[in-house]
Protein backbone atom coordinates (compact mmCIF):
# COMPACT_ATOMS: atom_id res chain seq x y z
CA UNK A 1 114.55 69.53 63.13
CA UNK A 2 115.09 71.20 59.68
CA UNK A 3 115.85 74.95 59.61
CA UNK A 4 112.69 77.07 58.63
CA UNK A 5 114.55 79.74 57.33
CA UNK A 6 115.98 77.68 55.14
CA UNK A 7 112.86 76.63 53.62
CA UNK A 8 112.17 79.53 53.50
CA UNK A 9 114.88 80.65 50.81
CA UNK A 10 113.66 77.77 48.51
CA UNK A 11 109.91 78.61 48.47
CA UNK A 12 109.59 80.69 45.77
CA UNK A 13 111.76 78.30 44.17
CA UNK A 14 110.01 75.50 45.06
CA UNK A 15 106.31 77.21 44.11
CA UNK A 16 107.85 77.97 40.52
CA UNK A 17 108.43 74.07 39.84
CA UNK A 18 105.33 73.20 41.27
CA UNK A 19 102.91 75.82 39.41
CA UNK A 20 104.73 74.47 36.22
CA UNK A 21 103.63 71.23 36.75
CA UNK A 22 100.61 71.62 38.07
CA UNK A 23 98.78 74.38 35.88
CA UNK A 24 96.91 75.75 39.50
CA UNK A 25 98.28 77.82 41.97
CA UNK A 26 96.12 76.43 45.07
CA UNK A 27 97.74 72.55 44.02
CA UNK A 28 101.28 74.62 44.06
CA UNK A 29 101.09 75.89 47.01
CA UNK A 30 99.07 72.74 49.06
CA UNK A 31 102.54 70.56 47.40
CA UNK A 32 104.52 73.21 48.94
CA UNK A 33 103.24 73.14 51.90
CA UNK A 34 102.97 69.54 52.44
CA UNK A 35 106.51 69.96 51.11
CA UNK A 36 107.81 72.15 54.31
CA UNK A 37 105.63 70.08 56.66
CA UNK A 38 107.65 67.06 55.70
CA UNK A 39 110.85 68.95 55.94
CA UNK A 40 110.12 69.92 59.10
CA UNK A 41 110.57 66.50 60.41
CA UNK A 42 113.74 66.15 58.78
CA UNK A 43 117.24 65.95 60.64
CA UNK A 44 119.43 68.93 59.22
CA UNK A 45 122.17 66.75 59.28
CA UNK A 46 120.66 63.82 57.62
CA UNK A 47 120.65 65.66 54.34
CA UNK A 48 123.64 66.59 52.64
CA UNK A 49 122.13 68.98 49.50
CA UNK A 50 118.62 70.63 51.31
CA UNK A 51 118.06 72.42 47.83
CA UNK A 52 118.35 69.23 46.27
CA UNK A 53 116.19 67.44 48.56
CA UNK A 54 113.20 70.32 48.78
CA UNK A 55 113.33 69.90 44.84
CA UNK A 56 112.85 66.07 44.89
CA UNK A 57 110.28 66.30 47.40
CA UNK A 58 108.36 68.86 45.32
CA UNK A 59 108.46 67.30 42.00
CA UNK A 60 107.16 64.04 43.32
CA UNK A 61 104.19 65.12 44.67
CA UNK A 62 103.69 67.27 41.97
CA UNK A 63 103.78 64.35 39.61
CA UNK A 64 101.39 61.88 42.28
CA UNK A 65 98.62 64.60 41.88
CA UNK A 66 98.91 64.63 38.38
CA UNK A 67 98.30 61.23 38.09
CA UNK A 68 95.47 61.38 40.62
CA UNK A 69 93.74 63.64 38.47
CA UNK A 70 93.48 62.73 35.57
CA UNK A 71 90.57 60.66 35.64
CA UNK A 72 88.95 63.69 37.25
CA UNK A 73 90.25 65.73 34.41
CA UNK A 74 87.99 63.15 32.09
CA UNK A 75 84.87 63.83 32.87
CA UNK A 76 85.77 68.33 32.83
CA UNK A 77 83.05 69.99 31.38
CA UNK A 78 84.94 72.06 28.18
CA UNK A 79 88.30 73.20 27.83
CA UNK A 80 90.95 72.76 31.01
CA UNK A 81 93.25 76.11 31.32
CA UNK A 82 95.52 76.84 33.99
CA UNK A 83 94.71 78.89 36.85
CA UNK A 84 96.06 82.29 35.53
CA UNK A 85 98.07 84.38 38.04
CA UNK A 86 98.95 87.99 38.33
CA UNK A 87 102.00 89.54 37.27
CA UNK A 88 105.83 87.68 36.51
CA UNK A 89 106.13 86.25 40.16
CA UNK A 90 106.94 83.51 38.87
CA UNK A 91 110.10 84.23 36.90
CA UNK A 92 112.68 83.33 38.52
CA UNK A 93 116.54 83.24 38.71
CA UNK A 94 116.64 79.33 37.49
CA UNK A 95 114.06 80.03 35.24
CA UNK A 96 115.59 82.99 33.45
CA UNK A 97 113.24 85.73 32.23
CA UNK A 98 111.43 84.77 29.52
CA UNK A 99 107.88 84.23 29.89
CA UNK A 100 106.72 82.11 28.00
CA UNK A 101 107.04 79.17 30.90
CA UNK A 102 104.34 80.82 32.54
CA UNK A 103 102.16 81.45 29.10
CA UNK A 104 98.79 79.92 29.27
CA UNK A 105 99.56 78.84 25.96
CA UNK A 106 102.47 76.94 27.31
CA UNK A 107 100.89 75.69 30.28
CA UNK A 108 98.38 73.75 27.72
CA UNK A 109 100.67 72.43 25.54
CA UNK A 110 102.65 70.65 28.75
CA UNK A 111 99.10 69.18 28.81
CA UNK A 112 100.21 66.93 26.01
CA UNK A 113 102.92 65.14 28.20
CA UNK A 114 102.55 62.23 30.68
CA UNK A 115 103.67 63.53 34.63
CA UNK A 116 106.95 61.86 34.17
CA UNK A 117 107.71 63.49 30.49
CA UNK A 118 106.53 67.03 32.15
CA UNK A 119 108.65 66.64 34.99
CA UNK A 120 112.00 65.61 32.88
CA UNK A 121 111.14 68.55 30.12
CA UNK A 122 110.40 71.43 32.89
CA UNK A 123 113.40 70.73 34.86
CA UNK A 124 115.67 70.64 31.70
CA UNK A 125 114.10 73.11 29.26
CA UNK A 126 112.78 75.70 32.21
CA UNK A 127 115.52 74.73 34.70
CA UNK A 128 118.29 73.68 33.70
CA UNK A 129 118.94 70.97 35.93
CA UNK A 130 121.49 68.50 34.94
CA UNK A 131 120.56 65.11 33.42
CA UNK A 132 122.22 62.97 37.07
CA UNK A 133 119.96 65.28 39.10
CA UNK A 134 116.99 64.48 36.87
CA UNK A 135 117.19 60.73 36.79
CA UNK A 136 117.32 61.04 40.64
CA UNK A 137 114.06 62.87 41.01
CA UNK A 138 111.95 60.87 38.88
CA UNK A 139 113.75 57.69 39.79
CA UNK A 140 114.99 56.92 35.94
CA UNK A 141 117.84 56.23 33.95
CA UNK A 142 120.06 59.08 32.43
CA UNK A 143 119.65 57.64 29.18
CA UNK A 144 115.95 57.05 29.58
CA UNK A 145 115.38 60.89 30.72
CA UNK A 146 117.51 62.19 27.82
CA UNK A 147 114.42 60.15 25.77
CA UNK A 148 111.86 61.13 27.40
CA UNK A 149 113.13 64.94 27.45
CA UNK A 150 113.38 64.47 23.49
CA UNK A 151 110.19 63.21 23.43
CA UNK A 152 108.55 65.70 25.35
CA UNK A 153 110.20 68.64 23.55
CA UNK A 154 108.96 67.02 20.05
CA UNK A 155 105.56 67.68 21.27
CA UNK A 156 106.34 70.90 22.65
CA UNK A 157 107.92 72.70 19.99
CA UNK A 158 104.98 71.57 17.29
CA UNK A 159 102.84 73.91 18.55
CA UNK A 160 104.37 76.13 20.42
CA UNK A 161 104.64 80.25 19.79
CA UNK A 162 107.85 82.03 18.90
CA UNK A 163 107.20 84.82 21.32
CA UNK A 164 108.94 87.07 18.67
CA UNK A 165 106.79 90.62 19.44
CA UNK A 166 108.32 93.04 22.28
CA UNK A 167 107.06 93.44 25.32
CA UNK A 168 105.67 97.11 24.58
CA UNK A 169 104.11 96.15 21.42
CA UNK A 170 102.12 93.25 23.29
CA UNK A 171 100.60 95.66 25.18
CA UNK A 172 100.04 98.45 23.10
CA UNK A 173 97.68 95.34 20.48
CA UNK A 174 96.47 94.32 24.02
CA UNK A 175 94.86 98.09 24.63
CA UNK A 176 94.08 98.13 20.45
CA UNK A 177 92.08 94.79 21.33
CA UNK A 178 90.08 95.78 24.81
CA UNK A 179 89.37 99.11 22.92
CA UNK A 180 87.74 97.11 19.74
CA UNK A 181 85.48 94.98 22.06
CA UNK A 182 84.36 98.10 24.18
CA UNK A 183 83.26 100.08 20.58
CA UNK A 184 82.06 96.86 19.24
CA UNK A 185 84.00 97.27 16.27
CA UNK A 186 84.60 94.08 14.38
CA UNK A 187 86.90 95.04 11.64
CA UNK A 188 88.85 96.70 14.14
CA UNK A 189 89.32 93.76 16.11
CA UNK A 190 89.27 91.32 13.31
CA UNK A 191 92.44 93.17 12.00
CA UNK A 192 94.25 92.85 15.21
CA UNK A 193 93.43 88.38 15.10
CA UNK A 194 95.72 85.77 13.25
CA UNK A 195 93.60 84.35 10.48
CA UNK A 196 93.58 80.90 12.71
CA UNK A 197 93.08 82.17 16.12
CA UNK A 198 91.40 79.86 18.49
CA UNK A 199 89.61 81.20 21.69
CA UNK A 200 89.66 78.62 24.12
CA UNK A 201 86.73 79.42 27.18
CA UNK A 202 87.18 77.41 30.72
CA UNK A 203 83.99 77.50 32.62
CA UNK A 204 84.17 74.03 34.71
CA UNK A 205 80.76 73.41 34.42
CA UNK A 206 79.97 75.62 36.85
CA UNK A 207 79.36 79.06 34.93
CA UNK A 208 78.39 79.70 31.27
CA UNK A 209 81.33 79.15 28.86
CA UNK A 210 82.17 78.09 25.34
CA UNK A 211 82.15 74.22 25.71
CA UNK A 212 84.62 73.74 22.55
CA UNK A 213 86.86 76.27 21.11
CA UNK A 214 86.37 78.99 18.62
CA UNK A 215 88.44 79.04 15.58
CA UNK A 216 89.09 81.04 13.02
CA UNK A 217 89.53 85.05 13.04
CA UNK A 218 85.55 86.00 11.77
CA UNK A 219 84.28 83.31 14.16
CA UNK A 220 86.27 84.52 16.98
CA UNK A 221 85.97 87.87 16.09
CA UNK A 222 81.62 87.78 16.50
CA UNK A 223 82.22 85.56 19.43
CA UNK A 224 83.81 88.01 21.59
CA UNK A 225 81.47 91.14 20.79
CA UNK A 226 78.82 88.51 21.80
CA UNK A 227 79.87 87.85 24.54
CA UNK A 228 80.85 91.99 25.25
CA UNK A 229 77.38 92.21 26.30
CA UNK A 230 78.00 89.94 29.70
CA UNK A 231 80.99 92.22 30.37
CA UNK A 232 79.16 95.73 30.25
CA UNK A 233 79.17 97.75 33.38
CA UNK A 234 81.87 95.93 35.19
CA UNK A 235 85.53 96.81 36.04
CA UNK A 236 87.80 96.18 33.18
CA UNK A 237 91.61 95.91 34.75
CA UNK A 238 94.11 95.29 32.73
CA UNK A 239 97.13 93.64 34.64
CA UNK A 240 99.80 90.92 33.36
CA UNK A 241 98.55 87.47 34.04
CA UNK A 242 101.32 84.73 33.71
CA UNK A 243 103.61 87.07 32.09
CA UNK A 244 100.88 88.09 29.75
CA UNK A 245 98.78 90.98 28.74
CA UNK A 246 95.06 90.73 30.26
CA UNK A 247 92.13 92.15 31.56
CA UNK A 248 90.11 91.00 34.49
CA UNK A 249 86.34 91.74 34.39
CA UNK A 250 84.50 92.46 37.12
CA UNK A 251 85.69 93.00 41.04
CA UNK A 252 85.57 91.44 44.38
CA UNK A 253 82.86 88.63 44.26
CA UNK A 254 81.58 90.20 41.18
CA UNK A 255 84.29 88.56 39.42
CA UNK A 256 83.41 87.39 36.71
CA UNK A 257 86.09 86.69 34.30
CA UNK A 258 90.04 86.65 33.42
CA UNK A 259 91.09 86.93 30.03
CA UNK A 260 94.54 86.65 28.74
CA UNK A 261 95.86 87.62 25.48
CA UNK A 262 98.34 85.39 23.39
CA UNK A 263 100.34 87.71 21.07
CA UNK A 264 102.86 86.26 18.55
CA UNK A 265 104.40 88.14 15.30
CA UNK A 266 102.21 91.00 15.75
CA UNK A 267 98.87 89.28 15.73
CA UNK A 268 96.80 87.93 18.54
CA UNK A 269 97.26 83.85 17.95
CA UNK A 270 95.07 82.76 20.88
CA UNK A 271 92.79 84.29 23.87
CA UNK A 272 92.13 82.47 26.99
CA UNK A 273 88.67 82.98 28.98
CA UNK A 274 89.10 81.40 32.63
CA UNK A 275 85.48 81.64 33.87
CA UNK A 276 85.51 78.74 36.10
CA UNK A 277 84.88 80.58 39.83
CA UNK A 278 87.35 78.38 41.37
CA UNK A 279 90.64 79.40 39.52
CA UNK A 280 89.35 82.70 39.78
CA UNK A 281 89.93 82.74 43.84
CA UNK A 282 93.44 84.05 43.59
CA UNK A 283 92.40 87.54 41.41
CA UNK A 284 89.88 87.53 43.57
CA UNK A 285 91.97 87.98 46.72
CA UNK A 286 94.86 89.87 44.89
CA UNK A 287 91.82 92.70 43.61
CA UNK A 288 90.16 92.76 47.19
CA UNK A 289 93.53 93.35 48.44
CA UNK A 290 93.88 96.40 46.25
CA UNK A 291 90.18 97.48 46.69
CA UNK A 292 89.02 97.07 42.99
């Protein structure tokens, strides 16, 4: 029987690859756990590279439930964002340290590629794997993954940000912008938007949410003070979601919304709303852990 310690050293690993792909924590984790109950019945010495095994294993079923999905994904009532998650627990050694992997903003454009083209672009771009370890996972060519990983970047790069603003000033605009909405002042906060910021707002069908996004910096701008109103009285915590500067409103099973700020040349280029009470389950556990 495979060693569980040894699992054990690739799971953070193995969640990293799998939250990449799959845009929800909860899928991340059921892959990697249906990952380590498979490796459990696994003779140790029937595999001769475990990290490359655990990564093949992982990937695969990452890319089966994307396909599975996306028929489901179809009929979504509004916009589909990822399910956001606290902090940079994510970044990891293979990954390096910027975070823009983990940027909501990223996370949607990956949305663009088929499972196979996601796959081949995360483990190169994100990585770093080598083209023979690629082709092995997906079951592909060399050739046809050094395609499909030009492909996939094409799509990629045309629209995605430059993440050229420090860390600091992110979240120094990030406090300028929660202290706008809270005075309800809409020059203020107009001067902090890029002229074509979109707000994108992911309520499932299940709560009340923009059903299409809102574009442009006035039409943003009166959007969010409208929506201030929804927001007044509850907790306002501002905490780095997916690397990013955010806020979560509300508490416990008061929750009622994450938002996450997409900064970029010293403007604020998009804001994400997740609303939808499902991919809100993780903040909800990691503020009832903390007592907020």
């Amino acid at each position: 029987m495979a060693s569980v310690e040894l699992f054990q050293n690739y799971r953070e690993h193995l969640f990293a690859i799998a939250y990449r792909m799959l845009g929800a924590a909860y899928e991340a984790e059921d892959v990697v756990q249906d990952t380590y109950l498979r490796w459990r019945t696994v003779e140790s010495s029937a595999v001769a590279n475990a990290e490359s095994y655990l990564n093949t294993m992982t990937v695969r079923a990452s890319i089966d439930r994307l396909r599975k999905r996306k028929s489901l994904r179809e009929d979504y009532v509004g916009p589909w964002l990822p399910e956001p998650v606290v902090g940079q627990t994510l970044i990891t050694a293979e990954a390096g340290t910027v975070s823009e992997s983990v940027s909501m903003a990223f996370l949607v454009l990956l949305e663009r590629l088929s499972p196979t083209e996601r796959a081949v672009f995360l483990l190169r771009e994100v990585f770093e794997f080598e083209y023979e370890a690629i082709a092995e996972i997906v079951e592909k060519e060399e050739d046809n993954c050094r395609l499909l990983f030009k492909r996939a970047k094409k799509h990629i790069d045309a629209g995605r940000s430059r993440f050229s603003t420090g860390a600091n000033e992110q979240w120094q605009l990030a406090i300028q912008f929660q202290q706008a909405i809270a005075t309800g002042d809409l020059s203020a906060l107009c001067s902090l938007l890029a002229e074509n910021i979109r707000v994108c707002s992911d309520g499932g069908g299940k709560v009340s949410a923009a059903r299409v996004p809102i574009d442009g910096r006035d039409n943003a701008g009166r959007f969010l003070l409208g929506i201030r109103r929804f927001a007044n009285g509850l907790a306002q915590t501002p905490v780095i979601l997916n690397g990013q500067p955010g806020v979560i409103i509300g508490s416990g099973e008061d929750l009622y919304s994450a938002l996450i700020v997409d900064i970029d040349c010293h403007q604020i280029r998009q804001i994400h709303i997740i609303r939808n009470p499902d991919k809100l389950a993780g903040l909800r556990s990691w503020l009832q852990e903390r007592d907020i």
